[in-house]
C-alpha atoms as a PDB file:
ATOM      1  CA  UNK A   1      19.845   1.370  -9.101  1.00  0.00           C
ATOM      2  CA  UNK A   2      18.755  -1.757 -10.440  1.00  0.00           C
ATOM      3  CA  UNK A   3      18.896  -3.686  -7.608  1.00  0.00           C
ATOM      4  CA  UNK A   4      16.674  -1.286  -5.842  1.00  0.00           C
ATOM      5  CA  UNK A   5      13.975  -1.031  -8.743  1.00  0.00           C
ATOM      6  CA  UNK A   6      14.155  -4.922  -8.791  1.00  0.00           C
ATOM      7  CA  UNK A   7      13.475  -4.800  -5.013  1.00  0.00           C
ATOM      8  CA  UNK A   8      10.730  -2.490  -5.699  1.00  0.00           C
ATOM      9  CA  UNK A   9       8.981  -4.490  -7.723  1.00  0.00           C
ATOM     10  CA  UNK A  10       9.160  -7.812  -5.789  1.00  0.00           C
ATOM     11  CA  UNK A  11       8.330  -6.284  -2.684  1.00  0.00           C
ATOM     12  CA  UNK A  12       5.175  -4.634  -4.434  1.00  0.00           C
ATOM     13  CA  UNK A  13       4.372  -8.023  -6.110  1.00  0.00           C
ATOM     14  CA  UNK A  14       4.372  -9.408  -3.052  1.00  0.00           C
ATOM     15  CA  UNK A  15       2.001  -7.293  -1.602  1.00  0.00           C
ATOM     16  CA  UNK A  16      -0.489  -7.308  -4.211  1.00  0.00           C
ATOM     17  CA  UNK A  17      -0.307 -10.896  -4.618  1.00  0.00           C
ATOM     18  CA  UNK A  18      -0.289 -11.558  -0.781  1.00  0.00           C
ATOM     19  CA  UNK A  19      -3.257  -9.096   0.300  1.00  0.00           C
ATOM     20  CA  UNK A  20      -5.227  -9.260  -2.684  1.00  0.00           C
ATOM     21  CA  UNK A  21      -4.946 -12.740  -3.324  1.00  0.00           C
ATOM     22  CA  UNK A  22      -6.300 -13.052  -0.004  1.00  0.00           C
ATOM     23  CA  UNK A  23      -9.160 -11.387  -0.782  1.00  0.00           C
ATOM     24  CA  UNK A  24      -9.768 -13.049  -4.364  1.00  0.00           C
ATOM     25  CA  UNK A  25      -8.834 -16.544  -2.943  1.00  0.00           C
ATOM     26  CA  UNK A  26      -9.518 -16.900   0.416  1.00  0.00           C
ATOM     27  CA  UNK A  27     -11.986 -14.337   1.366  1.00  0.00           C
ATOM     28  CA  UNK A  28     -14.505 -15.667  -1.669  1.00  0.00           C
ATOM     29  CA  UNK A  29     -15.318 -18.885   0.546  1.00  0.00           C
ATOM     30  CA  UNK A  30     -16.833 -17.776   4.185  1.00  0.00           C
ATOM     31  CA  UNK A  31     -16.296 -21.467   5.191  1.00  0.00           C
ATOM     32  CA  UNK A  32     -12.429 -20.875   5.279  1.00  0.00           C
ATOM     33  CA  UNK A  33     -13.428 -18.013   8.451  1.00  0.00           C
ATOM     34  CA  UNK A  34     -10.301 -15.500   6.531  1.00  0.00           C
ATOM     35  CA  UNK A  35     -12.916 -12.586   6.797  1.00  0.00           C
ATOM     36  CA  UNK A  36     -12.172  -8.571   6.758  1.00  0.00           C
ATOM     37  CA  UNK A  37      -9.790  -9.540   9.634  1.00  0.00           C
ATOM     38  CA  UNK A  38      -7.496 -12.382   7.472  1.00  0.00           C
ATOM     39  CA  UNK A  39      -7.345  -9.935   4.902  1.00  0.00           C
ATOM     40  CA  UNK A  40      -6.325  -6.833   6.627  1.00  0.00           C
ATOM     41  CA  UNK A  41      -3.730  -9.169   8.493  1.00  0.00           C
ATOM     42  CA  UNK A  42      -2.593 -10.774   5.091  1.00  0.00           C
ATOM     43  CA  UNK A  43      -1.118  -7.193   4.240  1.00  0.00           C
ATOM     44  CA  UNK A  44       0.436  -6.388   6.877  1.00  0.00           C
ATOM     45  CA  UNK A  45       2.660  -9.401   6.628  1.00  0.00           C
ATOM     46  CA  UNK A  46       3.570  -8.580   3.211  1.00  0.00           C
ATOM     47  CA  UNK A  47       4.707  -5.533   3.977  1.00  0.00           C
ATOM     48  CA  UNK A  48       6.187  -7.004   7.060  1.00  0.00           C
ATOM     49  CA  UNK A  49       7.902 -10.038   5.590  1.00  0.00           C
ATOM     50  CA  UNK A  50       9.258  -8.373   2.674  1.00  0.00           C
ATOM     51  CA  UNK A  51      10.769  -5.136   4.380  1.00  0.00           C
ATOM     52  CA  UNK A  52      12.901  -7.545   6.117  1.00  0.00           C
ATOM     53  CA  UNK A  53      14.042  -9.661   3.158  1.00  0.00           C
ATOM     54  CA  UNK A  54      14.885  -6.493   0.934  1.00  0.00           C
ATOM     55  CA  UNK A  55      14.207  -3.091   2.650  1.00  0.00           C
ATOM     56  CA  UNK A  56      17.960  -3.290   3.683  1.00  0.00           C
ATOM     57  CA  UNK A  57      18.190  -2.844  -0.518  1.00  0.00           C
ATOM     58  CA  UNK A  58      15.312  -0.291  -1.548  1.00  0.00           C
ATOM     59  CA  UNK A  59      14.292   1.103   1.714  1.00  0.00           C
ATOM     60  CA  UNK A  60      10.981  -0.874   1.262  1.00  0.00           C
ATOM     61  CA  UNK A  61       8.942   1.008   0.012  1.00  0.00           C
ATOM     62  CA  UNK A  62       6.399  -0.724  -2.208  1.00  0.00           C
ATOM     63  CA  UNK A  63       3.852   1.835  -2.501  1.00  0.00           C
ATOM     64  CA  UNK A  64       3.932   4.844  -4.759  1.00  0.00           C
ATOM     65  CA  UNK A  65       2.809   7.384  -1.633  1.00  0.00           C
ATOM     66  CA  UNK A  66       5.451   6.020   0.788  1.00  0.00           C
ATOM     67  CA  UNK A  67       7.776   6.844  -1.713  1.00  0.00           C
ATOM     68  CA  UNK A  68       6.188  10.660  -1.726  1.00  0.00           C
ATOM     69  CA  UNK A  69       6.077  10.814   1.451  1.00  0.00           C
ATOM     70  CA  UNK A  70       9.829   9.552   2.202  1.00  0.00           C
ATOM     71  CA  UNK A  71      10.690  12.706  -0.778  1.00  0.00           C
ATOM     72  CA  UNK A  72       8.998  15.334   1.149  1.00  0.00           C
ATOM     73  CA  UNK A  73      10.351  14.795   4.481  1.00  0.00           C
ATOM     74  CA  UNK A  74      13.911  14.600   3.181  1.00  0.00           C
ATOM     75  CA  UNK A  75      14.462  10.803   3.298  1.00  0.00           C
ATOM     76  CA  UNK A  76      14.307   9.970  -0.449  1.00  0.00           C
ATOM     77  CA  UNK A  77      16.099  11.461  -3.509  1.00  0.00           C
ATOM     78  CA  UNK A  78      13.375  12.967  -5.685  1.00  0.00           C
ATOM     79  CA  UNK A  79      15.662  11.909  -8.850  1.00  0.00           C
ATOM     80  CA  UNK A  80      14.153   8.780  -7.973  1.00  0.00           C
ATOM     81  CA  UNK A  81      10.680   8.877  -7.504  1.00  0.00           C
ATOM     82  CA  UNK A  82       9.565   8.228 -10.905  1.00  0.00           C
ATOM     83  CA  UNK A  83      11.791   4.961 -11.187  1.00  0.00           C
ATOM     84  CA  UNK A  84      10.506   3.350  -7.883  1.00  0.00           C
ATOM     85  CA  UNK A  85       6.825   4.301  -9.078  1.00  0.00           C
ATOM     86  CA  UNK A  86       7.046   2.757 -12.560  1.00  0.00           C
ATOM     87  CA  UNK A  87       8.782  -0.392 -10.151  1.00  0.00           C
ATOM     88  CA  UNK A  88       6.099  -0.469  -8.195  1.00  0.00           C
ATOM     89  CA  UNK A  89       3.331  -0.201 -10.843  1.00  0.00           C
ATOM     90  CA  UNK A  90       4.858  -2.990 -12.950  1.00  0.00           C
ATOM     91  CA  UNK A  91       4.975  -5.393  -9.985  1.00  0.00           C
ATOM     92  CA  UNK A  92       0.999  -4.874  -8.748  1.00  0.00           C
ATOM     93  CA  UNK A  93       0.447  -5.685 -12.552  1.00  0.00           C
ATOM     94  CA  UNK A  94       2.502  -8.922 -12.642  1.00  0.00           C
ATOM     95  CA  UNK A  95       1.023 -10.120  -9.399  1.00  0.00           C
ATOM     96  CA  UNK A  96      -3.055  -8.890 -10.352  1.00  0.00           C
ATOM     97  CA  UNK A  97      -2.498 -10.800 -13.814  1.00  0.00           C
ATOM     98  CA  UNK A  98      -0.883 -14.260 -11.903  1.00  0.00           C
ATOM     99  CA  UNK A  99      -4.166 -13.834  -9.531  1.00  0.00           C
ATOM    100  CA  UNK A 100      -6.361 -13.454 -12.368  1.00  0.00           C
ATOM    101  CA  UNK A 101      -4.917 -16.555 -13.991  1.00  0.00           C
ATOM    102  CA  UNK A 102      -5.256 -18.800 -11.066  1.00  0.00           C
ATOM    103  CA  UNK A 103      -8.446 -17.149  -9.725  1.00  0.00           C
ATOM    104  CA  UNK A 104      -9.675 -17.974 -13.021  1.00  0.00           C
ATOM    105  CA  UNK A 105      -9.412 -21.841 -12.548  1.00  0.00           C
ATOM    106  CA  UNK A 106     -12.191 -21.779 -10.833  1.00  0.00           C
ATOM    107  CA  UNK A 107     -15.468 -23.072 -11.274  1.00  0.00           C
ATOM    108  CA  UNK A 108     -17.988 -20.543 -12.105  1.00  0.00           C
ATOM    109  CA  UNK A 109     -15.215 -17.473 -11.698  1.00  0.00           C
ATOM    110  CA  UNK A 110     -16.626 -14.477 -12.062  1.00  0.00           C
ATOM    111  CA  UNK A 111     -13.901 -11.479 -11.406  1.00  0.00           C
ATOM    112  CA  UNK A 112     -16.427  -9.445  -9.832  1.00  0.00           C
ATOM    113  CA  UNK A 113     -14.199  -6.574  -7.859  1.00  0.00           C
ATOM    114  CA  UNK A 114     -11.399  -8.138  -7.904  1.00  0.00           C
ATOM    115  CA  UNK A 115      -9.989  -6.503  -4.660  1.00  0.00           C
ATOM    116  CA  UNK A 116     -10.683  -3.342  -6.134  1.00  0.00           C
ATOM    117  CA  UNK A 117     -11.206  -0.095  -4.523  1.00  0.00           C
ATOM    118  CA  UNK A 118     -13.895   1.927  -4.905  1.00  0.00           C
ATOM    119  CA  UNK A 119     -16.880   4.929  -3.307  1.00  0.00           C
ATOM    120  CA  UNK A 120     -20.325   4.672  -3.859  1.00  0.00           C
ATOM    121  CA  UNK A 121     -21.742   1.670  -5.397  1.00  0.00           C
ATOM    122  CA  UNK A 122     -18.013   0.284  -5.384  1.00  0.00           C
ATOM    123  CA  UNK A 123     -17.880   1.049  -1.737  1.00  0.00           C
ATOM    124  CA  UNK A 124     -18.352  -2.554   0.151  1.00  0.00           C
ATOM    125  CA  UNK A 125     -20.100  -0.545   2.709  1.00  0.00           C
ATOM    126  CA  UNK A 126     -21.911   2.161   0.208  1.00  0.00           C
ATOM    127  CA  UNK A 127     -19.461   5.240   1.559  1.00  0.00           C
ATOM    128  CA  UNK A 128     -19.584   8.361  -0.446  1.00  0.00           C
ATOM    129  CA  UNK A 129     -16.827   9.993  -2.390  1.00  0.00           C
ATOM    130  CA  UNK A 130     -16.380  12.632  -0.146  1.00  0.00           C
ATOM    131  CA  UNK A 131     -15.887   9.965   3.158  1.00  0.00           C
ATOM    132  CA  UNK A 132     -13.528   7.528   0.686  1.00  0.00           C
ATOM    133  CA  UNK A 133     -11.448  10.940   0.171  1.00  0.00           C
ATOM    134  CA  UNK A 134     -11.394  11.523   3.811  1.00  0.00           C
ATOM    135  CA  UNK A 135     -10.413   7.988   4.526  1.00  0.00           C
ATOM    136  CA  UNK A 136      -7.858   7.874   1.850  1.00  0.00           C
ATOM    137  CA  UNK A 137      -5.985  11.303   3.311  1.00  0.00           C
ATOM    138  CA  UNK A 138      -5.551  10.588   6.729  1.00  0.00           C
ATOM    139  CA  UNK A 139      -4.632   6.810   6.850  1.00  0.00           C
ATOM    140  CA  UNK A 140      -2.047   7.423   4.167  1.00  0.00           C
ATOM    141  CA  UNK A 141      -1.041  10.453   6.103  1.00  0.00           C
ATOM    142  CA  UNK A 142      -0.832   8.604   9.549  1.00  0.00           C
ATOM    143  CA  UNK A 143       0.736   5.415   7.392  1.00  0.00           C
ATOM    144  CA  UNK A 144       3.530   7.822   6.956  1.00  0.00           C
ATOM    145  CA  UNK A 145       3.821   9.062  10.836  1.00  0.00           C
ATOM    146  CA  UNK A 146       4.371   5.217  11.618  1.00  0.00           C
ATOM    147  CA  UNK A 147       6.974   4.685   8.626  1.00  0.00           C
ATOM    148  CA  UNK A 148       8.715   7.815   9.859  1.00  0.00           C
ATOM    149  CA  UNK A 149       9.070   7.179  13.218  1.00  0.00           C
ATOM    150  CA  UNK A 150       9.793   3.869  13.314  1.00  0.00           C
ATOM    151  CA  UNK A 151      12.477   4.049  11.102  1.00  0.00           C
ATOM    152  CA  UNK A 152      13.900   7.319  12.601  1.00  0.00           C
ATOM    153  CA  UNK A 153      17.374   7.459  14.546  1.00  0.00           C
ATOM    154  CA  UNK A 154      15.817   7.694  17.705  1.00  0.00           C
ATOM    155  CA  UNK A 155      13.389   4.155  17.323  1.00  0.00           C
ATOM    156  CA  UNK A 156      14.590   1.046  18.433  1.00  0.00           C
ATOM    157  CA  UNK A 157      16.234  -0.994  15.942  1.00  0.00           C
ATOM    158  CA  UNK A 158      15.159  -3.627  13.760  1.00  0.00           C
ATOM    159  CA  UNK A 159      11.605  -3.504  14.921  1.00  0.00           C
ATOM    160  CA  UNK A 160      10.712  -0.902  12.316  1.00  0.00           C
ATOM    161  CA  UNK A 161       9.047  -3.326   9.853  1.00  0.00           C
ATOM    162  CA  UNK A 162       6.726  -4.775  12.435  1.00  0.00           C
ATOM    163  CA  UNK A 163       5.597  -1.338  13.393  1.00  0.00           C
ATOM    164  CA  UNK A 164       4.856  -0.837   9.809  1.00  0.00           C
ATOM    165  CA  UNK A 165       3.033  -4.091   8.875  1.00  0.00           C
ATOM    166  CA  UNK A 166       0.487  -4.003  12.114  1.00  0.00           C
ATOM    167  CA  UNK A 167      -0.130  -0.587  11.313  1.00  0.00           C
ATOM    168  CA  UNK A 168      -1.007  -1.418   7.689  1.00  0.00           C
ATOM    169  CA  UNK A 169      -3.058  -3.651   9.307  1.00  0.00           C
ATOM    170  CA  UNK A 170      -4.808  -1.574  11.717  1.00  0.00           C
ATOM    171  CA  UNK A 171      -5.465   0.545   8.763  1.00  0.00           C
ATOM    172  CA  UNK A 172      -7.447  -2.028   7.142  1.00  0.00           C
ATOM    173  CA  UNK A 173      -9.288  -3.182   9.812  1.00  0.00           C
ATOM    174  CA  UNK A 174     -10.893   0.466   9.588  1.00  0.00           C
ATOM    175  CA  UNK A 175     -10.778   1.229   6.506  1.00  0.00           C
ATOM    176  CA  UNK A 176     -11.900  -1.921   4.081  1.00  0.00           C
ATOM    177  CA  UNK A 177     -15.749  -1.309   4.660  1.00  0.00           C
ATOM    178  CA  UNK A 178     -15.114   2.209   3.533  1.00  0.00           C
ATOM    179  CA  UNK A 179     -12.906   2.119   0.010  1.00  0.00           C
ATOM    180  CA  UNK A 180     -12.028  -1.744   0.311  1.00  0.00           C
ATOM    181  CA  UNK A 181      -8.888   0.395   1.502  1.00  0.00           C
ATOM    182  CA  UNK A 182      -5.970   1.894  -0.972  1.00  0.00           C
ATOM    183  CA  UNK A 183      -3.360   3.879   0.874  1.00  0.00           C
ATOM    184  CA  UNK A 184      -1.187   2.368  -1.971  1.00  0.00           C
ATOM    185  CA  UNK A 185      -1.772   3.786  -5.346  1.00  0.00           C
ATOM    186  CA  UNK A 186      -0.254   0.945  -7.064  1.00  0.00           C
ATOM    187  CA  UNK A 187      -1.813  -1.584  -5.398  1.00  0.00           C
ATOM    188  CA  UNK A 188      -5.643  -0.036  -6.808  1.00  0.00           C
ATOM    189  CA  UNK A 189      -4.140   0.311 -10.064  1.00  0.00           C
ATOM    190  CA  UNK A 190      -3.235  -3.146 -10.525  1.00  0.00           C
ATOM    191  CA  UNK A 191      -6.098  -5.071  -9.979  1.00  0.00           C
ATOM    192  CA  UNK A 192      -8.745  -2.370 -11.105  1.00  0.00           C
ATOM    193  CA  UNK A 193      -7.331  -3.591 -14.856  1.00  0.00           C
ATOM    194  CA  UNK A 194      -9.735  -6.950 -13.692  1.00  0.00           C
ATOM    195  CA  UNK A 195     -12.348  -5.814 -12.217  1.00  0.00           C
ATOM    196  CA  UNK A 196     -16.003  -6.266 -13.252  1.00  0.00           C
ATOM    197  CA  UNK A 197     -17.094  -3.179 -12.238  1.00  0.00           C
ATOM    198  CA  UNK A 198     -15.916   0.590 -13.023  1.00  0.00           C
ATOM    199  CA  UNK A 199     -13.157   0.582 -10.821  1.00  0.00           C
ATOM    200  CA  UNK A 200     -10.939   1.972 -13.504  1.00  0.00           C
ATOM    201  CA  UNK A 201     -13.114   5.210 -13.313  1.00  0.00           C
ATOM    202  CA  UNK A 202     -12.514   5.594 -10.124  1.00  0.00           C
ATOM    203  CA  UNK A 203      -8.744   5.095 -10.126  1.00  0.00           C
ATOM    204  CA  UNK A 204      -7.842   8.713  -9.715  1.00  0.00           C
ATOM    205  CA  UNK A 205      -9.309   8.530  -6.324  1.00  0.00           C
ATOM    206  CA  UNK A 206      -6.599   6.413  -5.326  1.00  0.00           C
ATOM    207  CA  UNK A 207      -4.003   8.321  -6.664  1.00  0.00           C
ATOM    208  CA  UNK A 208      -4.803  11.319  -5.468  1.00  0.00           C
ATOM    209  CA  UNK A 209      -6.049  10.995  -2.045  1.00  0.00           C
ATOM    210  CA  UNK A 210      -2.758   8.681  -0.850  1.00  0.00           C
ATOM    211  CA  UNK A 211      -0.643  10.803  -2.869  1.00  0.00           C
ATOM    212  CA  UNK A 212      -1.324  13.974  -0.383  1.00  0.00           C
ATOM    213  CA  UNK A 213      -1.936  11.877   2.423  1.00  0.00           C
ATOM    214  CA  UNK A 214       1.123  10.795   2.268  1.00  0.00           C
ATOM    215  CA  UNK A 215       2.717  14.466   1.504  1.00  0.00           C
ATOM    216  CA  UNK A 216       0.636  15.390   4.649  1.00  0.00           C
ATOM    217  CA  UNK A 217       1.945  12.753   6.837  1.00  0.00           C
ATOM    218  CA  UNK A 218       5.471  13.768   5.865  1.00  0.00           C
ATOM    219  CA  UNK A 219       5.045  17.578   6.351  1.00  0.00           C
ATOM    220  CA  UNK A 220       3.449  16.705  10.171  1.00  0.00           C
ATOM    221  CA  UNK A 221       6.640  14.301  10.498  1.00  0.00           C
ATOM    222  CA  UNK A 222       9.162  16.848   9.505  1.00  0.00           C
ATOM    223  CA  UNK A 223       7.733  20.102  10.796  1.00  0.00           C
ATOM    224  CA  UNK A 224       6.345  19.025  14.324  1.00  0.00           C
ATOM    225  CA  UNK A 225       7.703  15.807  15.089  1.00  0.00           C
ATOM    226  CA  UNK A 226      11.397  15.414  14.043  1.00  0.00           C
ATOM    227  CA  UNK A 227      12.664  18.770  12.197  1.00  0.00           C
ATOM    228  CA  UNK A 228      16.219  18.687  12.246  1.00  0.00           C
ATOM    229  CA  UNK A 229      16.298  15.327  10.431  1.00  0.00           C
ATOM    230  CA  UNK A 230      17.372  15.073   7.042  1.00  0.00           C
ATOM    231  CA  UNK A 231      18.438  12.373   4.186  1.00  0.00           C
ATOM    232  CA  UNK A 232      22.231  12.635   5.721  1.00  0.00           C
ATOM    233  CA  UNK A 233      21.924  12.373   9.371  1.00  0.00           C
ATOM    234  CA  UNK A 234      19.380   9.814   8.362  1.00  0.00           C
ATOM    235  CA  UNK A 235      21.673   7.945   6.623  1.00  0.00           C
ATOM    236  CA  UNK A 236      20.371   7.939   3.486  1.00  0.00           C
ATOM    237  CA  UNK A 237      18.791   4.062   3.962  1.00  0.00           C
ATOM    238  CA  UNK A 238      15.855   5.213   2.666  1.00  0.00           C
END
């Protein structure tokens, strides 16, 4: 169990530090041409790149509503959900405090957002509560359609973690205007500790809407799209 909880947290470290430190680092200068599009790409590698190196160990989650998800269509023991979330939590913390450090070091740093998420006046684009909500639901839920079918019996093999990252990445191409995009609970929680702004007000947002998104995704998964599969014909990778 260890080795899974420690693969948990460096794969969620690595996501955190990868995607938001693009955003903190890189997107901060214009001149450097990273943009919504760098950013959105920077986390689907993570996801990517580190599903290879230790999804074989964890399942790869790194994401407290993947982990849902995987539970409610049958992939993932419950007994350990709340292990792989604490995981998860710890390593967005570690990376958002090694970003704030280095960030930091700059001249003139001001923490600002600090690749927070956010609706309303912590909305890059001004969305309401009610459209971040939206948002939130159905890209988690869809998240979870990829996950699931790409790493389902009947996909090809060993092209599961591409499927995921570009998808991740599609998803913040739409979505970072809108709630600076979440779909990852542990992720917002992480770097809202730094923010400027009252992003730790809004954290429940980003529990809750990726939490049943990602319950939704699973239910569509198992009900309509694959419904004799369980955690043993599955094999249990998860």
């Amino acid at each position: 169990m260890m080795r899974k909880l420690s693969a948990e947290l460096i794969g969620t470290f690595w996501l955190v530090f990868g995607g938001c430190g693009s955003a903190v680092l890189a997107a901060a200068f214009p001149e450097l041409g990273i943009g919504f599009a760098g950013v959105a790409l920077a986390f689907g590698l993570t996801v990517m790149t580190m599903a290879y190196a230790v999804g074989g160990i964890s399942g790869g989650h790194f994401n407290p509503a993947v982990s849902l998800g995987l539970a409610v269509s049958g992939r993932f023991s419950w007994g350990e959900l709340i292990p792989y979330w604490v995981a998860q939590v710890i390593g967005a913390f570690v990376a958002s405090g090694l970003l704030f450090v280095i960030a930091s070091g700059a001249p003139d740093f001001a923490a600002g957002g600090f690749a927070s998420n956010g609706f309303g006046d912590l909305s890059p684009g001004g969305y309401s509560m009610m459209a971040v909500l939206v948002a939130e639901v159905v890209l988690t839920a869809l998240f979870l359609i990829i996950i699931l079918g790409s790493t389902s019996p009947q996909a090809p093999a060993g092209f599961a973690p591409i499927a995921i990252g570009l998808g991740l990445t599609l998803i913040h191409l739409i979505s970072i205007p809108v709630s600076n995009t979440s779909v990852n609970p542990a992720r917002s929680t992480g770097v809202a500790f730094y923010a400027e702004t009252g992003a730790v007000g809004q954290l429940w947002m980003f529990w809750v809407a990726p939490l049943i998104g990602a319950a939704i995704g699973a239910l569509i998964w198992k009900v309509v799209l694959s419904p004799d599969e369980s955690l043993e014909n599955v094999g249990g990778k998860e």
